[in-house]
Protein backbone atom coordinates (compact mmCIF):
# COMPACT_ATOMS: atom_id res chain seq x y z
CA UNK A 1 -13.25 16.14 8.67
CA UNK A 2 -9.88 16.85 10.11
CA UNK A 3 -10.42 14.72 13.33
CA UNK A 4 -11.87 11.75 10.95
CA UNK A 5 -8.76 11.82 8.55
CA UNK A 6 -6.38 11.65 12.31
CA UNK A 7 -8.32 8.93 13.34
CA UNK A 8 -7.81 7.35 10.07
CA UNK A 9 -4.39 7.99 10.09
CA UNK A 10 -3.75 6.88 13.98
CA UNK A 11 -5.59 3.24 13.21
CA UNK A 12 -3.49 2.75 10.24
CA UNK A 13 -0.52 3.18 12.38
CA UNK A 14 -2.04 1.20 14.97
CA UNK A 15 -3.09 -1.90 12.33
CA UNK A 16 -0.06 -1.69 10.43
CA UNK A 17 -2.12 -0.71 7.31
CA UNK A 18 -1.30 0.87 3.89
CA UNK A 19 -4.31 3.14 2.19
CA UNK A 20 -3.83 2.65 -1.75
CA UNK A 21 -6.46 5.26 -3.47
CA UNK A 22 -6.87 5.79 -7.48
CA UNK A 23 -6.68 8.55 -8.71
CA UNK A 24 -10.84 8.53 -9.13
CA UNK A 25 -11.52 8.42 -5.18
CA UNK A 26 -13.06 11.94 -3.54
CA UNK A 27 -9.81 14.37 -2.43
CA UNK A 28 -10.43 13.87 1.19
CA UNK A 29 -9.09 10.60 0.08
CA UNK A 30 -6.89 10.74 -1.77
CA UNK A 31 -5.05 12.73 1.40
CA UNK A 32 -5.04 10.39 3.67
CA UNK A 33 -3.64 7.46 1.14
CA UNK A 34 -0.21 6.38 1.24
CA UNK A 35 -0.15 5.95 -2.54
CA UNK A 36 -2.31 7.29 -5.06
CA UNK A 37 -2.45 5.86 -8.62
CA UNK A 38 -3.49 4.55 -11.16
CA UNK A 39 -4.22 0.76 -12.37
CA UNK A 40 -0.93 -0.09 -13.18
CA UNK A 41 0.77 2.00 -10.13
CA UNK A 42 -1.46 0.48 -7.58
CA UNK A 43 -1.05 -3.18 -8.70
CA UNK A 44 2.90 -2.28 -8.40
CA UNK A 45 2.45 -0.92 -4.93
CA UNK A 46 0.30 -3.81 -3.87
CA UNK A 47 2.96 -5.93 -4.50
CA UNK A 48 5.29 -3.91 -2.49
CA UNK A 49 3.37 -3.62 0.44
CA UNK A 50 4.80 -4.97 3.73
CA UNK A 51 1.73 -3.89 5.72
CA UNK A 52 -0.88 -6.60 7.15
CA UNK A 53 -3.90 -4.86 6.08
CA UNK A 54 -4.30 -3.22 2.87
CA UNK A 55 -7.06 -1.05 2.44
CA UNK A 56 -8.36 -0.24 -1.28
CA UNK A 57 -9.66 2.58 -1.71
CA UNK A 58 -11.03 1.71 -5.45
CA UNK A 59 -13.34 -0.17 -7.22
CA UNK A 60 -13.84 -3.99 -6.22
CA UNK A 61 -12.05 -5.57 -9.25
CA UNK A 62 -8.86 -2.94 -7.82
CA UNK A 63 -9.50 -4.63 -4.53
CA UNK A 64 -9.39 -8.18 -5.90
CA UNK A 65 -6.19 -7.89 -7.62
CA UNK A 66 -4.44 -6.46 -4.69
CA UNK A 67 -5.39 -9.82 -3.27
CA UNK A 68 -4.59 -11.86 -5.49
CA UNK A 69 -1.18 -10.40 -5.72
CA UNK A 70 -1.34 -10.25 -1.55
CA UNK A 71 -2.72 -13.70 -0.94
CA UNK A 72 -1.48 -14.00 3.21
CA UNK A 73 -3.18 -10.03 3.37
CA UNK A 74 -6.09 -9.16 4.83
CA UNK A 75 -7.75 -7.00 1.90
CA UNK A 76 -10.56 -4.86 3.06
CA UNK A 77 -12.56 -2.39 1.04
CA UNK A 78 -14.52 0.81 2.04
CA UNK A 79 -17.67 -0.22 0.45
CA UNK A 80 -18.10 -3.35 -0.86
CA UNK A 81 -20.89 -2.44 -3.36
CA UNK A 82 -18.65 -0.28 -5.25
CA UNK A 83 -18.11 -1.77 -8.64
CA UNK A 84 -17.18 -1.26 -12.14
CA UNK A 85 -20.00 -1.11 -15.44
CA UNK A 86 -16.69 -2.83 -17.37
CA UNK A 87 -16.36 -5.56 -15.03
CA UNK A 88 -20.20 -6.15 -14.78
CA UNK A 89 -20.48 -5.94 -18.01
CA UNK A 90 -18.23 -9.23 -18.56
CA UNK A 91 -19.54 -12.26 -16.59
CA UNK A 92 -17.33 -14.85 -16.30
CA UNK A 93 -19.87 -17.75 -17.62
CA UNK A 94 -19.97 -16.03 -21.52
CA UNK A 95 -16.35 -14.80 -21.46
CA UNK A 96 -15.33 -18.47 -21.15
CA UNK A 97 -17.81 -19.32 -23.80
CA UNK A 98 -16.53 -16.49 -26.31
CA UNK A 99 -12.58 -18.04 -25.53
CA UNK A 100 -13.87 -21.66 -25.65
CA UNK A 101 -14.95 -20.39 -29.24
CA UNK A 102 -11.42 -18.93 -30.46
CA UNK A 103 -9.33 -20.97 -28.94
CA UNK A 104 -6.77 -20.14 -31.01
CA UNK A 105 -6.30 -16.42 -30.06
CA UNK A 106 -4.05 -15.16 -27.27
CA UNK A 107 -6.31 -13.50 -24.52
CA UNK A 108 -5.44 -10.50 -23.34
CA UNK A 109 -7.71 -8.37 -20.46
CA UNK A 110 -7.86 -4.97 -19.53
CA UNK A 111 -7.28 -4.81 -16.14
CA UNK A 112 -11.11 -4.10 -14.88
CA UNK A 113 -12.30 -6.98 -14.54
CA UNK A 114 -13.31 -9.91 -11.93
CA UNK A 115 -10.59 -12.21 -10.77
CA UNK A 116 -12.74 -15.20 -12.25
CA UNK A 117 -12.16 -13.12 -15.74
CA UNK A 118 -8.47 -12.78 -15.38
CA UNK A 119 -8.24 -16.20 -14.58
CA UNK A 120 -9.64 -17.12 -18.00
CA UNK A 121 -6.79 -15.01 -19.53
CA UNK A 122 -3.40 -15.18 -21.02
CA UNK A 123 -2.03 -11.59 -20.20
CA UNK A 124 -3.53 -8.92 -18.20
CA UNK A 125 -3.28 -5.05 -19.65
CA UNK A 126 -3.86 -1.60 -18.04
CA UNK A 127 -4.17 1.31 -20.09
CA UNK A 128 -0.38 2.17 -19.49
CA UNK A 129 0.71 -0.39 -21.16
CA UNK A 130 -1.59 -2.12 -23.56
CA UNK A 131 0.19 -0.82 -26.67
CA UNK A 132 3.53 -2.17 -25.46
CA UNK A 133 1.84 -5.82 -24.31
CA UNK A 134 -0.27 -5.96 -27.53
CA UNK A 135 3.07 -5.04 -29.98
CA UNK A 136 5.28 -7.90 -27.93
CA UNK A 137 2.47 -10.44 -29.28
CA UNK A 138 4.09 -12.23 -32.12
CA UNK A 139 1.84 -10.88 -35.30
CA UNK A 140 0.44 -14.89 -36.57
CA UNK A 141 -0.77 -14.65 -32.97
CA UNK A 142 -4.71 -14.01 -33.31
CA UNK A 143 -5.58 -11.73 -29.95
CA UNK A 144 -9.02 -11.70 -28.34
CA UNK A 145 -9.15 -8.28 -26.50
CA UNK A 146 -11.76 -7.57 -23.50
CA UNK A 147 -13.68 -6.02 -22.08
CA UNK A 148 -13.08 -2.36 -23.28
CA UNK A 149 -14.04 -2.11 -26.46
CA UNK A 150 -12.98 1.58 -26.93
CA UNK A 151 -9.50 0.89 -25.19
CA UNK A 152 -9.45 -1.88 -28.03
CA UNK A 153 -10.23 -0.17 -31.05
CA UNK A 154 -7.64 2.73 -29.28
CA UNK A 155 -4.62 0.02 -29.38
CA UNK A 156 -5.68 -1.73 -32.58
CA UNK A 157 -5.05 2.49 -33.97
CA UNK A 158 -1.90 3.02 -32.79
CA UNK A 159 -0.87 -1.16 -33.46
CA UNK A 160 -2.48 -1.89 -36.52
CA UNK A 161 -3.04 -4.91 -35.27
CA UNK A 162 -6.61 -6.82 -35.66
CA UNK A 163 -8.47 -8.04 -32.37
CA UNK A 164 -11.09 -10.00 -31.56
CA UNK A 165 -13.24 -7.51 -29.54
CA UNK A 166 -15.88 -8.14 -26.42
CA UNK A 167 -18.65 -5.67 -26.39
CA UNK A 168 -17.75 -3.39 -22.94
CA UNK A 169 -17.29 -0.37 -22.53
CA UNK A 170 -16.94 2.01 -19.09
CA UNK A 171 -20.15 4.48 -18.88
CA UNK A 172 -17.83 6.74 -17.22
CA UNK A 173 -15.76 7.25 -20.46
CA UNK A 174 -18.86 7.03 -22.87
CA UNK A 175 -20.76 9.77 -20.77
CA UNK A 176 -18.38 12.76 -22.52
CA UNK A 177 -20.83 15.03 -24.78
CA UNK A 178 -18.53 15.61 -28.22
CA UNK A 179 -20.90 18.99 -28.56
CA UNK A 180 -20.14 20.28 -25.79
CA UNK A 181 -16.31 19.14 -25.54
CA UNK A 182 -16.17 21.16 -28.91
CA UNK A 183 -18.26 23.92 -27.76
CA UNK A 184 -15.87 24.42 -24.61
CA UNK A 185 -13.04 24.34 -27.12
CA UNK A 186 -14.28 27.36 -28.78
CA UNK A 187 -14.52 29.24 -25.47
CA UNK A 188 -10.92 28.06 -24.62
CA UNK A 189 -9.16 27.79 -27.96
CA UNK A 190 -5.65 28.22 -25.92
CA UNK A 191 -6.99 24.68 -24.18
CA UNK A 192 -4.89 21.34 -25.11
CA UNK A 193 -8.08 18.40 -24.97
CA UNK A 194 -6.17 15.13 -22.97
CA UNK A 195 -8.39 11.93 -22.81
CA UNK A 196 -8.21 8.47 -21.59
CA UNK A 197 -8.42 5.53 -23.86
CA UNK A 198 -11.65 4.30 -22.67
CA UNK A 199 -13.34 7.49 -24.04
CA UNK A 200 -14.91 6.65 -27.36
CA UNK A 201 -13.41 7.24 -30.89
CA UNK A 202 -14.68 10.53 -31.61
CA UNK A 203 -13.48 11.98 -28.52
CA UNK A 204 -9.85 11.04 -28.72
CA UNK A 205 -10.27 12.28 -32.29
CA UNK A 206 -10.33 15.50 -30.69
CA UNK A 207 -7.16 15.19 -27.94
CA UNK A 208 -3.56 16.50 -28.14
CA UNK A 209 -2.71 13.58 -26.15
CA UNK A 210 -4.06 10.15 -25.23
CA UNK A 211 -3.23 7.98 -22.21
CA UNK A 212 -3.64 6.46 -18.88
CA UNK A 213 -4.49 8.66 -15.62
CA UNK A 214 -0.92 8.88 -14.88
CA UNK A 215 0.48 9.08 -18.66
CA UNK A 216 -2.11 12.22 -18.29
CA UNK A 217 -0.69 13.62 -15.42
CA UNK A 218 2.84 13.04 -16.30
CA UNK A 219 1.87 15.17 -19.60
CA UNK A 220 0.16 18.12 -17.95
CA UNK A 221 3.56 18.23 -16.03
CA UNK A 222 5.94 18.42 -18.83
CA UNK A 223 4.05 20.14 -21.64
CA UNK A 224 4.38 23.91 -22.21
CA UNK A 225 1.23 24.61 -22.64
CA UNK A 226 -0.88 26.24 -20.16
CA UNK A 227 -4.89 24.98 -20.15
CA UNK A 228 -6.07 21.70 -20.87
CA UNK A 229 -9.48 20.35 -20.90
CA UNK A 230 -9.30 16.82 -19.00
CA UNK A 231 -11.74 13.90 -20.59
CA UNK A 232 -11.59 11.15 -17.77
CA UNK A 233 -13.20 10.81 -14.56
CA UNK A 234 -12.76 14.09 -12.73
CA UNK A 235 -11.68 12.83 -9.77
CA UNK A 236 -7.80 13.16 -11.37
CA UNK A 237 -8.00 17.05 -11.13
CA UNK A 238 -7.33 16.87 -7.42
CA UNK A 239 -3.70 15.34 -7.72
CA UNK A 240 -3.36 16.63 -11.08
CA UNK A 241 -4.02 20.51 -9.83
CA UNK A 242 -1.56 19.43 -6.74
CA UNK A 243 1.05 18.66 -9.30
CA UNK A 244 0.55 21.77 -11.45
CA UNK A 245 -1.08 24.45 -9.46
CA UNK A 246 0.08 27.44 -12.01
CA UNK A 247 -1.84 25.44 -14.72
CA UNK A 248 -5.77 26.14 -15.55
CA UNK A 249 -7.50 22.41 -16.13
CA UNK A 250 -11.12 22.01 -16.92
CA UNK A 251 -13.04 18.73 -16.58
CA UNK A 252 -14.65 17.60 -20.12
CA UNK A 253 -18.10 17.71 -19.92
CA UNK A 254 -21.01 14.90 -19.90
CA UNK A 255 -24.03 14.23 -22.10
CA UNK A 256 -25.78 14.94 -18.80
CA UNK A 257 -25.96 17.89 -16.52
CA UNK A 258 -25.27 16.60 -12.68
CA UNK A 259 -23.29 17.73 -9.98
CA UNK A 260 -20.34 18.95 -11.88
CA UNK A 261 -21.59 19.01 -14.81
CA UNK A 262 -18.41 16.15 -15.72
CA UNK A 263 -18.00 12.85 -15.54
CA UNK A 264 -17.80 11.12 -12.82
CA UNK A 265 -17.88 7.05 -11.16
CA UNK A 266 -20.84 6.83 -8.81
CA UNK A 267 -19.03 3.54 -8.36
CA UNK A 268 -15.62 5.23 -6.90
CA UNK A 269 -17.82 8.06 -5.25
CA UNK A 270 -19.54 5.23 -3.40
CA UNK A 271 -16.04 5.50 -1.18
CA UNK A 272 -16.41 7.94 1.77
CA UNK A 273 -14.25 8.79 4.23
CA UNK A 274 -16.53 7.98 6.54
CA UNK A 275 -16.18 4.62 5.26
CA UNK A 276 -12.60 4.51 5.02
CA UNK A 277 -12.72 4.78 8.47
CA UNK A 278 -14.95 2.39 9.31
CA UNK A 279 -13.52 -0.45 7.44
CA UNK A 280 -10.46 -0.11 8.91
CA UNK A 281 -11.92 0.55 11.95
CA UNK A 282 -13.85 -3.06 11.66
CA UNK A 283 -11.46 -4.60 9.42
CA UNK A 284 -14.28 -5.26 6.76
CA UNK A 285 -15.95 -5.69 4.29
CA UNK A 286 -12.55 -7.91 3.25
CA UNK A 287 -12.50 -9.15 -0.06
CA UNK A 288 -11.15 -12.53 -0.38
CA UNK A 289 -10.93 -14.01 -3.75
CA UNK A 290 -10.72 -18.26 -3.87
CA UNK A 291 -7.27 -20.11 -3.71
CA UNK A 292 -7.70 -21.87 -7.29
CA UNK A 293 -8.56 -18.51 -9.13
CA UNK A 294 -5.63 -16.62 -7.11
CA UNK A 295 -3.45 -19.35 -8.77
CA UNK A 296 -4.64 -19.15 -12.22
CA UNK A 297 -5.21 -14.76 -11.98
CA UNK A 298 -1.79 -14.72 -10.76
CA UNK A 299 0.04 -15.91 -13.81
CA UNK A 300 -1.42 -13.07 -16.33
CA UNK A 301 -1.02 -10.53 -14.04
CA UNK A 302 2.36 -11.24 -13.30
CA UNK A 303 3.30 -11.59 -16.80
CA UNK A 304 1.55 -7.82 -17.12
CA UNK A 305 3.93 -6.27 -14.38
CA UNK A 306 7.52 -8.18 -15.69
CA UNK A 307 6.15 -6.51 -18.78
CA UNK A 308 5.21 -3.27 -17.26
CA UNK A 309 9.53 -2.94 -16.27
């Protein structure tokens, strides 16, 4: 493992590449990346990056957006299977129909989802900042929200602001087992509960706090407390453990016993280090993402990131 991540790190020198990694990817990683984040971080660094090759190590919607904010970059992606239930769970064809049939309503789009989606839409949202977007939306402006319909009833909450919903929803999020959560409570009463937005309503219910992977770690940082029981993917214990190692964090559980008995994204897991090497070593799978929907992705995702300031 230690020989793979040098020759990772020696053809990235040699390539003049940058490793981006969310927060989701396995720790081994998460190591060797230049920047690890989340969403909203990683679209900001993709901007930023004065490399030739930038290698995402994500999800393929993550990879898509780097490009389209990258469009002279060669893009490439670990495995290029590795999707997202939230972006497959929008197709392009009936998202255009659903707008076609409001056409009155501003659309806004969570983040995860296919270029050919964000091209459809007026603003672009990540979970950091889809309370502040949806607020600067003048209020006789009728919003259609998509695809995350759990992150939309989350931000109509705390707006009190009505949206047109599409029916997605991440089955990382939705996998957390409310029994359980409160029957790990009970054996950790001294535990805070922190969950992501895409986790549905009766789990945030539960939580001290609510917010992005970063808002998330930023919180476990500056609270006082001591324990917290974490309800997104567990992949954000790694950096979050780094950033508080006297701190005791315990992944949520899922509905389902597997490997760590949490939740995780067999999408994001589909990322190896093996992999990372070998894409960079072959410069491939690239994703490339066509000039027309670069143009009309670009304009909602730049409004997103002037917004993001």
């Amino acid at each position: 493992m230690k020989d793979l991540k040098e020759k990772i790190l020696a053809l990235k020198k040699e390539k003049n590449a940058v490793i981006l990694a969310h927060y989701y990817q396995e720790s081994d990683i998460q190591d060797v990346a230049d920047y690890v984040g989340d969403s909203l971080g990683l679209s900001q660094e993709a901007v930023k990056a004065e490399a030739d090759i930038i290698v995402f190590a994500g999800v393929h919607f993550m990879a898509e957006t780097a490009k389209i904010l990258n469009p002279s970059k060669k893009v490439i992606l670990p495995d290029a299977k590795a999707g997202c239930s939230l972006a497959d769970g929008c197709p392009p064809d009936e998202f255009k129909k659903f707008t076609d049939a409001h056409p009155d309503h501003v659309v806004i789009t969570y983040v995860n989802c296919s270029a050919e989606v964000k091209a459809l839409t007026d603003i672009v949202v990540t979970s950091s900042n889809a309370v502040k977007i949806v607020n600067s939306i003048p209020k006789d402006k009728p919003i259609i929200f998509a695809p995350d319909k759990n992150l939309g009833k989350y931000v109509m909450e705390v707006t009190g602001r009505e949206m047109l919903l599409w029916d997605g929803s991440c089955v990382v999020h939705e996998a957390f087992s409310l029994e359980k959560l409160l029957d790990l409570y009970k054996e950790h009463p001294d535990a805070k509960i922190i969950a992501h937005p895409e986790s549905e309503t009766h789990i945030l219910q539960t939580a001290k706090y609510i917010g992005s992977t970063a808002g998330m770690i930023d919180f476990v940082k500056t609270d006082s407390n001591h324990k917290y029981i974490v309800a997104t993917e567990a992949g954000i214990l790694h950096k979050m453990q780094q950033e508080v190692p006297h701190k005791i964090l315990i992944p949520a559980p899922a509905k389902e016993d597997n490997t760590c008995a949490c939740s995780e994204c067999g999408y994001m897991k589909m990322n190896t280090l093996q992999k990372l090497y070998n894409c960079l070593l072959n410069e491939s799978p690239e994703v490339t993402v066509p000039d027309d929907i670069i143009a009309k992705a670009l304009i909602p995702i730049e409004r997103m990131l002037e917004l993001s300031k």
